[in-house]
N, C-alpha and C. Protein backbone atom coordinates (compact mmCIF):
# COMPACT_ATOMS: atom_id res chain seq x y z
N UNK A 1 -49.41 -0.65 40.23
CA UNK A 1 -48.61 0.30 40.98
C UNK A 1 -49.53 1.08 41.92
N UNK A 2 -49.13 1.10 43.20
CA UNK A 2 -50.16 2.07 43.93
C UNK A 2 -49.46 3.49 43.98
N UNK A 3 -50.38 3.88 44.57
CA UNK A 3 -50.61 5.23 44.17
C UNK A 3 -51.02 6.26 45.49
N UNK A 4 -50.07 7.49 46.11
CA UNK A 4 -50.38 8.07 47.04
C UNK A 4 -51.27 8.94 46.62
N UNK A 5 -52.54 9.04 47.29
CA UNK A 5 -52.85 11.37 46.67
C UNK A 5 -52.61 11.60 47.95
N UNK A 6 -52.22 12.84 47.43
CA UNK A 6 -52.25 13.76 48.30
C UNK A 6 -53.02 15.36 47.33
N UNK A 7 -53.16 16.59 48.33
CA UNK A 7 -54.12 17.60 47.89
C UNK A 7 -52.58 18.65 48.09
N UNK A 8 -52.68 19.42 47.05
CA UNK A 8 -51.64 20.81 47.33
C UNK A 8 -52.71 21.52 46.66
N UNK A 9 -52.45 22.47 47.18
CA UNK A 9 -53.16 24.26 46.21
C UNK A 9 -55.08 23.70 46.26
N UNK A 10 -55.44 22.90 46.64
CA UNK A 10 -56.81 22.80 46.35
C UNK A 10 -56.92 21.61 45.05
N UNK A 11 -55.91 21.06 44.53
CA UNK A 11 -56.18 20.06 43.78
C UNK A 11 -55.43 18.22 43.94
N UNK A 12 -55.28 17.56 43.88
CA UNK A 12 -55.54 16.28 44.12
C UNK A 12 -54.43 16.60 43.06
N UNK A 13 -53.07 15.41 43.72
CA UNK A 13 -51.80 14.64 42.82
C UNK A 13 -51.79 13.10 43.30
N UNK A 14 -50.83 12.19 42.35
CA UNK A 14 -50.87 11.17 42.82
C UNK A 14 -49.64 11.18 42.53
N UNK A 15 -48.77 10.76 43.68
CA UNK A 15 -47.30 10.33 43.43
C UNK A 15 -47.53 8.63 44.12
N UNK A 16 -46.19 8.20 43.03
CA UNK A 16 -45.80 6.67 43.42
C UNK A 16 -45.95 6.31 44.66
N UNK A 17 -46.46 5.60 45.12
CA UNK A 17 -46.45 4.74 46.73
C UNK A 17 -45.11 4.13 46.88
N UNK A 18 -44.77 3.30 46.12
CA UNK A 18 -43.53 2.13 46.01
C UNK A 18 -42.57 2.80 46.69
N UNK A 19 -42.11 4.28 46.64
CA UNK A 19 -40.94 5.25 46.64
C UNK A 19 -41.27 5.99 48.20
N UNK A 20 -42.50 6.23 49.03
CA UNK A 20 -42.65 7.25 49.69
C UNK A 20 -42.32 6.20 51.37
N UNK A 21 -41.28 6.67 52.35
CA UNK A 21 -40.94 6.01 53.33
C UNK A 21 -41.46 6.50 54.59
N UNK A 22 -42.09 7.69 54.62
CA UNK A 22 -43.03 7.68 55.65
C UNK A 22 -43.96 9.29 55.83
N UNK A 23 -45.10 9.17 56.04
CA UNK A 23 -45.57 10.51 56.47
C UNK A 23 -45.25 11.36 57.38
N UNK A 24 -45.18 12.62 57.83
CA UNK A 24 -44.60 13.14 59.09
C UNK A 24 -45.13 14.71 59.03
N UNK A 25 -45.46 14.47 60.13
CA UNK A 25 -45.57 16.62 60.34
C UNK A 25 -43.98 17.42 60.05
N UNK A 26 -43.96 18.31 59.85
CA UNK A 26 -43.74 19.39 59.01
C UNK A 26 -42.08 19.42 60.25
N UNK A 27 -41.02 18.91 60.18
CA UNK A 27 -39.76 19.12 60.80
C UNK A 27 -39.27 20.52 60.68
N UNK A 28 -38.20 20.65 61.84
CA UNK A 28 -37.88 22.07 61.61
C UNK A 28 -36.89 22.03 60.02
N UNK A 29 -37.22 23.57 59.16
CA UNK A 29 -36.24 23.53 58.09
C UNK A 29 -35.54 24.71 58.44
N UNK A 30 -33.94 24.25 58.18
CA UNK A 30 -32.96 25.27 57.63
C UNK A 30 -32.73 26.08 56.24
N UNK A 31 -32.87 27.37 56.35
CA UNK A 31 -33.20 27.63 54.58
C UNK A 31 -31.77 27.75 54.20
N UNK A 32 -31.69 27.60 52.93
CA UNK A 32 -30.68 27.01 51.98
C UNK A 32 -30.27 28.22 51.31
N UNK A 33 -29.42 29.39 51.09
CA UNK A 33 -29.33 29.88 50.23
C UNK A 33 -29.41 29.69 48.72
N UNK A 34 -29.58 30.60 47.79
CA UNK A 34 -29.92 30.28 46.12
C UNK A 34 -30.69 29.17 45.91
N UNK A 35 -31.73 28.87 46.49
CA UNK A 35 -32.30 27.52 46.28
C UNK A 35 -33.27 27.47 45.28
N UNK A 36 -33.94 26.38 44.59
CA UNK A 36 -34.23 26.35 43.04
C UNK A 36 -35.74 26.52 43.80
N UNK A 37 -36.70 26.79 42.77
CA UNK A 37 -37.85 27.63 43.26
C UNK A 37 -38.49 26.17 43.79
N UNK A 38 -39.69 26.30 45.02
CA UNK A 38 -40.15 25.58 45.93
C UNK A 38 -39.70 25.05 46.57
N UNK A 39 -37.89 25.20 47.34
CA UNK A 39 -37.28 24.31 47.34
C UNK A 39 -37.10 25.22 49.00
N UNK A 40 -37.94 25.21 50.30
CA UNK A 40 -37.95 25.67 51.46
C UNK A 40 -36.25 25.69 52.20
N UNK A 41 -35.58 24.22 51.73
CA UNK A 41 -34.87 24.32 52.56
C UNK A 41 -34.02 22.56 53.30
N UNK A 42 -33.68 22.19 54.06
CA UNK A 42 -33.01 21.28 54.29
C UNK A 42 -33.47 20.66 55.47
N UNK A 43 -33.98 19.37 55.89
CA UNK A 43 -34.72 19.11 57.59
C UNK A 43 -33.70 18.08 57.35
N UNK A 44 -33.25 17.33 59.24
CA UNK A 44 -32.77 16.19 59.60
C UNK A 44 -34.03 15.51 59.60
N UNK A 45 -34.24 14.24 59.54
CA UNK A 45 -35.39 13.45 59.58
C UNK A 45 -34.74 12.03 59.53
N UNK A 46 -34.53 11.25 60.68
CA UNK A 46 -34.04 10.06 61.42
C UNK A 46 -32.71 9.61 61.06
N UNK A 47 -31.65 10.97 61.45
CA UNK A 47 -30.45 10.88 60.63
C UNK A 47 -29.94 11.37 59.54
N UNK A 48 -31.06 11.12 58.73
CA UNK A 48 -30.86 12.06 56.91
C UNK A 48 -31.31 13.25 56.82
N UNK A 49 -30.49 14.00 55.98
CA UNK A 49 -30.59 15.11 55.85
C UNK A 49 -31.40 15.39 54.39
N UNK A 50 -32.66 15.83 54.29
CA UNK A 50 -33.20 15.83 52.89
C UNK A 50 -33.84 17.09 52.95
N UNK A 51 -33.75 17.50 51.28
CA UNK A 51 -34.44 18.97 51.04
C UNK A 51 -35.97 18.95 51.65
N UNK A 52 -36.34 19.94 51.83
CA UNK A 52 -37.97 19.90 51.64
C UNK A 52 -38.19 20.93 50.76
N UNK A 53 -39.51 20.17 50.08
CA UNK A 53 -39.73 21.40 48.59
C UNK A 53 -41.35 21.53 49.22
N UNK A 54 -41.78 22.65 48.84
CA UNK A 54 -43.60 23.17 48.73
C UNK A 54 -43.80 22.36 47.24
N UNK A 55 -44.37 21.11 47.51
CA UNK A 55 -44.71 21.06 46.08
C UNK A 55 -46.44 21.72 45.46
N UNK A 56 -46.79 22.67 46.26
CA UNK A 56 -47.86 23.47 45.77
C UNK A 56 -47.02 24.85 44.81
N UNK A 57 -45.86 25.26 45.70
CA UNK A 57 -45.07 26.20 44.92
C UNK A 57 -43.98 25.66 43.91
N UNK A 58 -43.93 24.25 44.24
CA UNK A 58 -43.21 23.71 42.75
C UNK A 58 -43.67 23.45 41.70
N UNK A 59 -44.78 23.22 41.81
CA UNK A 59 -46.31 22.91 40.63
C UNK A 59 -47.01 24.32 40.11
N UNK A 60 -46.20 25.55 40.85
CA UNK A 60 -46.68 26.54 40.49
C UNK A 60 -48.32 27.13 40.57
N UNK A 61 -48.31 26.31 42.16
CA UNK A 61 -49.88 26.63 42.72
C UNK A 61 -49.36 27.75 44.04
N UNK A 62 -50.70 27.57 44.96
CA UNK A 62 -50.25 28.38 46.04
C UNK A 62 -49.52 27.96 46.92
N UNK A 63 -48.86 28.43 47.79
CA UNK A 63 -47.86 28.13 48.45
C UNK A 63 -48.38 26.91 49.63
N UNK A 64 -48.21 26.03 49.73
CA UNK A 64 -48.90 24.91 50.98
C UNK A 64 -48.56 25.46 52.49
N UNK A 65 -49.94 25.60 52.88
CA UNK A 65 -49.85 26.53 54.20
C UNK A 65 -50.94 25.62 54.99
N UNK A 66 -51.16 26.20 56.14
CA UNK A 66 -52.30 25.46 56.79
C UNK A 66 -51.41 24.64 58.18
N UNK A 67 -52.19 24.53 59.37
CA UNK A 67 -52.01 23.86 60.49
C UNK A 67 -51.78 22.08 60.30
N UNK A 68 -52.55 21.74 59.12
CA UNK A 68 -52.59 20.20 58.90
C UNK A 68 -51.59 19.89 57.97
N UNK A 69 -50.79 20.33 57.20
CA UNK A 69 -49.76 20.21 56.55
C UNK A 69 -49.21 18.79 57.20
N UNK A 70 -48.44 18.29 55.51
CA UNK A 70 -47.29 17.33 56.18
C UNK A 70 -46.53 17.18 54.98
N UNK A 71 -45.26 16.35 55.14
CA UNK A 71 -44.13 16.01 54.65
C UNK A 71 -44.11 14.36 54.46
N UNK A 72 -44.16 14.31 52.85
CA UNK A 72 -44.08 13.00 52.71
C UNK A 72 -42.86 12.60 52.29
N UNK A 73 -41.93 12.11 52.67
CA UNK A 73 -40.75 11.52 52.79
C UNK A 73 -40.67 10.54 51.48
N UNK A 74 -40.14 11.12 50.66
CA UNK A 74 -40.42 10.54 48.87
C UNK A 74 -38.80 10.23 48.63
N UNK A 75 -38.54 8.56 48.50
CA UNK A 75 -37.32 8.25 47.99
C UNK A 75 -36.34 7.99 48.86
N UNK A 76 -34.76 7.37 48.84
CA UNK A 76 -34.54 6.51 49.97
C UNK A 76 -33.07 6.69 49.78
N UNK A 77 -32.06 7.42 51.31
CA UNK A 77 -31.03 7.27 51.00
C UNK A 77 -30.75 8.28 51.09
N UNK A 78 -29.22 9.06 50.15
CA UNK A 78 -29.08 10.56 49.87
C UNK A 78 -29.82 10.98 48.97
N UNK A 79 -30.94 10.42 48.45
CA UNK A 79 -32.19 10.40 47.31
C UNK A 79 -33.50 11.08 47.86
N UNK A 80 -33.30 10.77 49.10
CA UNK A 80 -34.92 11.31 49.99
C UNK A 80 -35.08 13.00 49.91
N UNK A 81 -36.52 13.42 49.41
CA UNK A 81 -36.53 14.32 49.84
C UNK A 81 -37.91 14.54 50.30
N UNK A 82 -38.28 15.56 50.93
CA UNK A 82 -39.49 15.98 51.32
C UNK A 82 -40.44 16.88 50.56
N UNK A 83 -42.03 15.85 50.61
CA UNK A 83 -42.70 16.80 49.87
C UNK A 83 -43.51 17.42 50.79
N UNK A 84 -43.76 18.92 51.16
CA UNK A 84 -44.91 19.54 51.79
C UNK A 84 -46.14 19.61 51.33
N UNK A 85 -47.32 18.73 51.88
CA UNK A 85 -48.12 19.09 50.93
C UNK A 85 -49.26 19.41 52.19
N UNK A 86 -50.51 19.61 51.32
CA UNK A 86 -51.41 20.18 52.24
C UNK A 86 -52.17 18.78 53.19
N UNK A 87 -52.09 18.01 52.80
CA UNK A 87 -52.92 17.01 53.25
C UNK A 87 -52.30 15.37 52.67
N UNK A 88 -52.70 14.40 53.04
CA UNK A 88 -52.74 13.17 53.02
C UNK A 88 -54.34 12.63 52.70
N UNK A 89 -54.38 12.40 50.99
CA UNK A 89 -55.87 11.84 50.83
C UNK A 89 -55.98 10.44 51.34
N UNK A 90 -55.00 9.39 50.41
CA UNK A 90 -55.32 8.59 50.89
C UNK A 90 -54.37 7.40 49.53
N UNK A 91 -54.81 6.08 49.71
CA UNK A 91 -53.84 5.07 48.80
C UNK A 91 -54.88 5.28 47.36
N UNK A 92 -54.68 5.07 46.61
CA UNK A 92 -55.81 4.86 45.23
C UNK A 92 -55.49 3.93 45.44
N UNK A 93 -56.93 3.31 45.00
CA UNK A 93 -57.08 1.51 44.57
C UNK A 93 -56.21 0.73 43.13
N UNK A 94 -55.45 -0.01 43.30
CA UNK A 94 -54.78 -0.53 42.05
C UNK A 94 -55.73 -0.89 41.01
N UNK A 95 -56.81 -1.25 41.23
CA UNK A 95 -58.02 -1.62 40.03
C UNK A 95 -58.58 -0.65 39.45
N UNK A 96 -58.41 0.69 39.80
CA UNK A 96 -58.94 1.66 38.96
C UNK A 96 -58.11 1.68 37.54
N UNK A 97 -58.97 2.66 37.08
CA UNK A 97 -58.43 2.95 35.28
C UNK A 97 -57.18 3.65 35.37
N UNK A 98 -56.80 3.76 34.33
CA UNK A 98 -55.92 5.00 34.15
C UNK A 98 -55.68 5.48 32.34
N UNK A 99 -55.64 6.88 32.61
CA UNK A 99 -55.74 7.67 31.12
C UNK A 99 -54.32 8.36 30.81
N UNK A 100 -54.26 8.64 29.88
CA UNK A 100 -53.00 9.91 29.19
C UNK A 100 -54.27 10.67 30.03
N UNK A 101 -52.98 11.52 30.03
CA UNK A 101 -53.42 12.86 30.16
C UNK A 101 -54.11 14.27 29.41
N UNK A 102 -55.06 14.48 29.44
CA UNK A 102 -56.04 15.88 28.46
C UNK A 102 -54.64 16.93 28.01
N UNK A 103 -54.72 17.51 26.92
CA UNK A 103 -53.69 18.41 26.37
C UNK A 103 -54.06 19.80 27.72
N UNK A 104 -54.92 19.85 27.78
CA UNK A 104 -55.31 20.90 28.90
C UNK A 104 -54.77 20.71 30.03
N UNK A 105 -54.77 19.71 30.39
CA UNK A 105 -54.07 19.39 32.07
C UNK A 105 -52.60 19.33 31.67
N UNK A 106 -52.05 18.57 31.15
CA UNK A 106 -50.67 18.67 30.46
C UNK A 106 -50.04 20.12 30.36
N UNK A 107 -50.85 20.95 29.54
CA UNK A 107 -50.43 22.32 29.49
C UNK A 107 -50.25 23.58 31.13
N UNK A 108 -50.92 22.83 31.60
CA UNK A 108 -50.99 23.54 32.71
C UNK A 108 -49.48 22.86 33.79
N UNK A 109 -48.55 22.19 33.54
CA UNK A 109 -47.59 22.29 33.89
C UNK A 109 -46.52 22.00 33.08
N UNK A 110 -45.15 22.05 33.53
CA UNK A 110 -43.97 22.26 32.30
C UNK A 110 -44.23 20.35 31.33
N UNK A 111 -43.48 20.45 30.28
CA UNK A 111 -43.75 19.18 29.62
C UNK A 111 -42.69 18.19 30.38
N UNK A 112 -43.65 17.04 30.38
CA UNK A 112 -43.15 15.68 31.13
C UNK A 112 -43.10 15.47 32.86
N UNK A 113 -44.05 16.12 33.28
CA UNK A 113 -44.29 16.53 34.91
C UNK A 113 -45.43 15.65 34.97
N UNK A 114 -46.43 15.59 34.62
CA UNK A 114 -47.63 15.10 34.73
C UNK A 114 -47.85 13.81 33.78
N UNK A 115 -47.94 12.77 34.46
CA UNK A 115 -47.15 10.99 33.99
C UNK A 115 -49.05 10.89 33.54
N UNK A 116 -50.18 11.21 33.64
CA UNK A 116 -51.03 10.51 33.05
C UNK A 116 -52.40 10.87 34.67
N UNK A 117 -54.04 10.31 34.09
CA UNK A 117 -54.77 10.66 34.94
C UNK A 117 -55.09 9.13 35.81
N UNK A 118 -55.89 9.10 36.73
CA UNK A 118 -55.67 8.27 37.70
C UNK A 118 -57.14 8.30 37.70
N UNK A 119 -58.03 7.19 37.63
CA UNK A 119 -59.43 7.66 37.95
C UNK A 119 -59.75 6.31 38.61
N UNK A 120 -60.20 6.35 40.08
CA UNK A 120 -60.20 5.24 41.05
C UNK A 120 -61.57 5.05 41.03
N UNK A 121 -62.22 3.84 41.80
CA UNK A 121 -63.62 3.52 41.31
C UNK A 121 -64.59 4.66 42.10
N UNK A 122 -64.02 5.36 42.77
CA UNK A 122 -64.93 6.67 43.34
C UNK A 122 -65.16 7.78 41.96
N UNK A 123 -64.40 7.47 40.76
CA UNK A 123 -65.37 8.25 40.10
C UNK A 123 -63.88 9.41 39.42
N UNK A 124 -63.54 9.98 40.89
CA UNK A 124 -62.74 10.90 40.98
C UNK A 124 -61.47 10.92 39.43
N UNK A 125 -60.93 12.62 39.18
CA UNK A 125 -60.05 12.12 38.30
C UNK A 125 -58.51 12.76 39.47
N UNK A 126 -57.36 12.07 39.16
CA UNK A 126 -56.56 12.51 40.02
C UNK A 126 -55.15 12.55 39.07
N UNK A 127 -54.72 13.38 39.22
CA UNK A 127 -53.83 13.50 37.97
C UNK A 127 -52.31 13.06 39.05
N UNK A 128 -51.51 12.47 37.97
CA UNK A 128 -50.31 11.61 38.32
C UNK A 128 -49.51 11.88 37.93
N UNK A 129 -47.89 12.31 38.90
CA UNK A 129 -47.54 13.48 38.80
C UNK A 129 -46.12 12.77 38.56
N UNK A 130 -44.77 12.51 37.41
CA UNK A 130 -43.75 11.94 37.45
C UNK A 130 -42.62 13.13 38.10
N UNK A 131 -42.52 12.49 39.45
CA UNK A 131 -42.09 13.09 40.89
C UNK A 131 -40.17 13.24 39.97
N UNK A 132 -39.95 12.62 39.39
CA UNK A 132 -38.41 12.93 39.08
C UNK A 132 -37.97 14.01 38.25
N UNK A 133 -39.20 14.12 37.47
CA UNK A 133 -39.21 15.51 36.88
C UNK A 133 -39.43 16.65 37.38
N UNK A 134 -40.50 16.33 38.09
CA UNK A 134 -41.10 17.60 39.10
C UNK A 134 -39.77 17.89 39.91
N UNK A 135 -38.99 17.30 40.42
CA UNK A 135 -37.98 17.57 41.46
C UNK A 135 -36.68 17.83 40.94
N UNK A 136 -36.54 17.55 39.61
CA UNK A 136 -35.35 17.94 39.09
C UNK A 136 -33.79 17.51 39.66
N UNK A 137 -33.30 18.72 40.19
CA UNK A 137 -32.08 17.94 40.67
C UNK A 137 -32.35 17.61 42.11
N UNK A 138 -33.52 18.13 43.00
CA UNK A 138 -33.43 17.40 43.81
C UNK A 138 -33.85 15.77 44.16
N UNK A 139 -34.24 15.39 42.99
CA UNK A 139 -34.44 14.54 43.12
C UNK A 139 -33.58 13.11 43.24
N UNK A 140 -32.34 13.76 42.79
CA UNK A 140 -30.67 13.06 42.30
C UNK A 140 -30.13 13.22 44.00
């Protein structure tokens, strides 16, 4: 399975590749009244209308800010939504390892958010993030 990172809050996630339909700078958003926390708001993006969430403020980091920002277009359909994140690392290599996750890293977000660690032959550890949980109902 490949594997996107991307960087929010100063730390390295890896969401599914298979699922993400395109990168893009930051569209205009409409904000949404009562909206579930990280959840900015609503962009058109080539016809579809999909939420965009801060997933630095959905992960309960700092809010994703910065001139280089982008929106990765995660999921397909009335399913798509947008993740803001700070940056675009890059693909992880399919031949790297992969671990469960440390009770420590686990604890540091709600249970069943964080699918396991990702460690590519650079060494790096990149923690792997199960995007359907994290997004809840927007993800439906």
């Amino acid at each position: 399975m490949s594997t996107l990172s991307v960087s929010v809050g100063g730390a390295e996630f890896g969401i599914p590749a298979e699922r993400v339909r395109e990168v893009l700078r930051p569209p205009p958003v409409t904000r949404v009244p009562f909206a579930l926390d990280g959840v900015l708001g609503i962009a058109q993006v080539r016809g579809t209308v999909l939420a965009v969430v801060d997933l630095g403020e959905r992960l309960g980091l700092a809010p994703v800010g910065g001139a280089g920002r982008l929106v990765v277009v995660w999921g397909g359909g009335r399913e798509a939504v947008g993740l803001l994140v700070d940056r675009v690392v890059g693909l992880l290599e399919e031949d790297g390892d992969e671990e469960d996750a440390p009770d420590e890293a686990a604890a540091a977000l709600p249970p069943g958010w964080l699918a396991g660690i990702a460690v590519p032959r650079s060494g790096r550890r990149v923690a792997l993030l199960h995007l359907e949980r994290v997004l809840g109902e927007e993800a439906r």
